[in-house]
Protein backbone atom coordinates (compact mmCIF):
# COMPACT_ATOMS: atom_id res chain seq x y z
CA UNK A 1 37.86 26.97 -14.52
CA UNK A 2 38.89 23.48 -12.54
CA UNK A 3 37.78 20.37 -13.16
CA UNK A 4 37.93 18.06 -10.31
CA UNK A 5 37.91 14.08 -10.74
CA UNK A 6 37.55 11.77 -7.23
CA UNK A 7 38.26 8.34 -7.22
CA UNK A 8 38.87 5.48 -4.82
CA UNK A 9 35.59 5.05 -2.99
CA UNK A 10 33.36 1.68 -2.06
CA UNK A 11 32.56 -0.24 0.01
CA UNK A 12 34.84 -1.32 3.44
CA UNK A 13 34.37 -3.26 6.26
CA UNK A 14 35.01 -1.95 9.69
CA UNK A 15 38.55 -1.58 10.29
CA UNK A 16 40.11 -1.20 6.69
CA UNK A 17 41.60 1.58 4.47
CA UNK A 18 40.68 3.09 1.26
CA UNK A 19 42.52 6.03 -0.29
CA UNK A 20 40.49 8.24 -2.31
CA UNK A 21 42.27 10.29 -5.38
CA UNK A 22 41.24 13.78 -6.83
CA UNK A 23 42.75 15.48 -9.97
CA UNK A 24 42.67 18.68 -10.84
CA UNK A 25 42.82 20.00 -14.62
CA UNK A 26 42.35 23.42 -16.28
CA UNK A 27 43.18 26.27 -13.88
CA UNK A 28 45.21 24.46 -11.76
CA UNK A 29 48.08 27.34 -11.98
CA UNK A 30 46.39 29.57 -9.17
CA UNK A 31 44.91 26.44 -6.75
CA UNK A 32 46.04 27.79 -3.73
CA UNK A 33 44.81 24.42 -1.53
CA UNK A 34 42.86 21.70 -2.34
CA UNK A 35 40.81 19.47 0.40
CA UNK A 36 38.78 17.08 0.85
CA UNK A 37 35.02 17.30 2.54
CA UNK A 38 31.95 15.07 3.30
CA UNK A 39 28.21 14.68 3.70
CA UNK A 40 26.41 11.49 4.99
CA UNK A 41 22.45 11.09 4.81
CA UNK A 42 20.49 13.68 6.72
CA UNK A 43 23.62 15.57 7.76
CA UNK A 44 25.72 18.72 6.52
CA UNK A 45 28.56 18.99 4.18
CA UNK A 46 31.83 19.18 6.53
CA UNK A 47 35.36 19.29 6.17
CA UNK A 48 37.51 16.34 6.69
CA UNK A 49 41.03 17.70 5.73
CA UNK A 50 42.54 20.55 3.80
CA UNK A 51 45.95 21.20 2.39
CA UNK A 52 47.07 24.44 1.63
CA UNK A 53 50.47 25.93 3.22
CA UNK A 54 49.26 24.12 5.92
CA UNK A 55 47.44 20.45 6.45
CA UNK A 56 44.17 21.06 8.34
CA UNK A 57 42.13 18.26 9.74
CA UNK A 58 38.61 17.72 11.20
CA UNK A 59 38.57 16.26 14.83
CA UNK A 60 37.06 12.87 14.07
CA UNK A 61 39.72 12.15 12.21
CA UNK A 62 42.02 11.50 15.26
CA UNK A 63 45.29 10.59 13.64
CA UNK A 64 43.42 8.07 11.32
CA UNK A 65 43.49 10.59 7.96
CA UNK A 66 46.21 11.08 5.94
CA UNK A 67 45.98 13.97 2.84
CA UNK A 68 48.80 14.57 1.08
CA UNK A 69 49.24 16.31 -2.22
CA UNK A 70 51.31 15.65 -5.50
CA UNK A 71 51.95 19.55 -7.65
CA UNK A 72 53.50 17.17 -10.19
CA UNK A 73 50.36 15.50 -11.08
CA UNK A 74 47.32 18.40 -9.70
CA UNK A 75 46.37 15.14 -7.80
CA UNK A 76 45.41 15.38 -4.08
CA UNK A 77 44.71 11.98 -1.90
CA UNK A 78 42.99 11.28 1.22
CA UNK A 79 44.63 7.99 2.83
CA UNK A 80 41.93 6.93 5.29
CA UNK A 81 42.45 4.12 7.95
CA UNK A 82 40.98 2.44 10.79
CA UNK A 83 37.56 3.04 8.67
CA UNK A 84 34.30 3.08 11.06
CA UNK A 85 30.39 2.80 10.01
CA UNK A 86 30.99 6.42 10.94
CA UNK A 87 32.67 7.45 7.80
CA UNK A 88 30.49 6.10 5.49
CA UNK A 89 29.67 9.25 3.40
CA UNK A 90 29.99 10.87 0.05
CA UNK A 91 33.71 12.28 -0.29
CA UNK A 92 33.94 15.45 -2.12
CA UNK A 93 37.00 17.18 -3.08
CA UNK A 94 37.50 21.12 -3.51
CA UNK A 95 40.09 22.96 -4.69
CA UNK A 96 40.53 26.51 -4.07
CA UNK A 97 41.34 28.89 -6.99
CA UNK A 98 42.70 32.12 -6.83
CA UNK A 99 40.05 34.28 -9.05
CA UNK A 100 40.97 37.83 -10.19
CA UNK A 101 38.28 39.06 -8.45
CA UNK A 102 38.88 36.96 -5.32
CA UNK A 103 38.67 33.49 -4.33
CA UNK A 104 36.57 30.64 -5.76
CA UNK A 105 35.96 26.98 -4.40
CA UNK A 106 35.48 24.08 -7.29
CA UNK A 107 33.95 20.73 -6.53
CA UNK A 108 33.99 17.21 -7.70
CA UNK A 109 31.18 15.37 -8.25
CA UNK A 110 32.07 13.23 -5.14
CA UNK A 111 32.89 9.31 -4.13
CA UNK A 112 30.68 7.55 -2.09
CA UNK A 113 32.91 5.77 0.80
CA UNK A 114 30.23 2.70 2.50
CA UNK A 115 31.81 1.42 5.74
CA UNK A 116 30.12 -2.08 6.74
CA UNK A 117 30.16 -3.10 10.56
């Protein structure tokens, strides 16, 4: 089992940055990535960047997205910049486990990111 905590969401204007933090405990031997996803009001969950061997990135974020990752501390971050009404959302990270059986994806319970204009 993983236990994910997010933090580092609120409110923004138009513009500015946040960074949003996400730390892993338990089962964090056998996390093979660990990403970071979102869902605004009336819309579907989607992914906004994932690190793994590789760092994957959703479109939208067009350079402005930053995740990085730190083994040290099971801690993956999401620097975000140039912040639009766009973003706002609730931030979820997932972490990807490697099960006996197969592969599993954990979630947080998420951080709500509010962008003002």
């Amino acid at each position: 089992q993983v236990a994910l905590v997010e933090s580092g969401g609120g409110l923004v204007q138009a513009g500015g940055s946040l960074r949003l933090s996400c730390a892993a405990s338990g089962g964090v031997g056998s996390i093979n990535g660990m990403g970071w996803y979102r869902q605004a009001p009336g819309k579907e969950r989607e992914l906004v960047a994932f690190i793994g061997g590789i760092r994957t990135y959703a479109n939208f974020v067009k350079g402005r997205f930053t995740i990085s990752r730190d083994n040290a501390k099971n801690t993956v971050y999401l620097q975000m910049n140039s912040l639009n009404s766009e973003d706002t959302a609730v931030y979820y990270c997932k972490a990807l486990r490697r099960e006996p059986w197969g592969n599993k994806d954990y979630w947080g319970q998420g951080t709500l990111v509010t962008v003002s204009s």
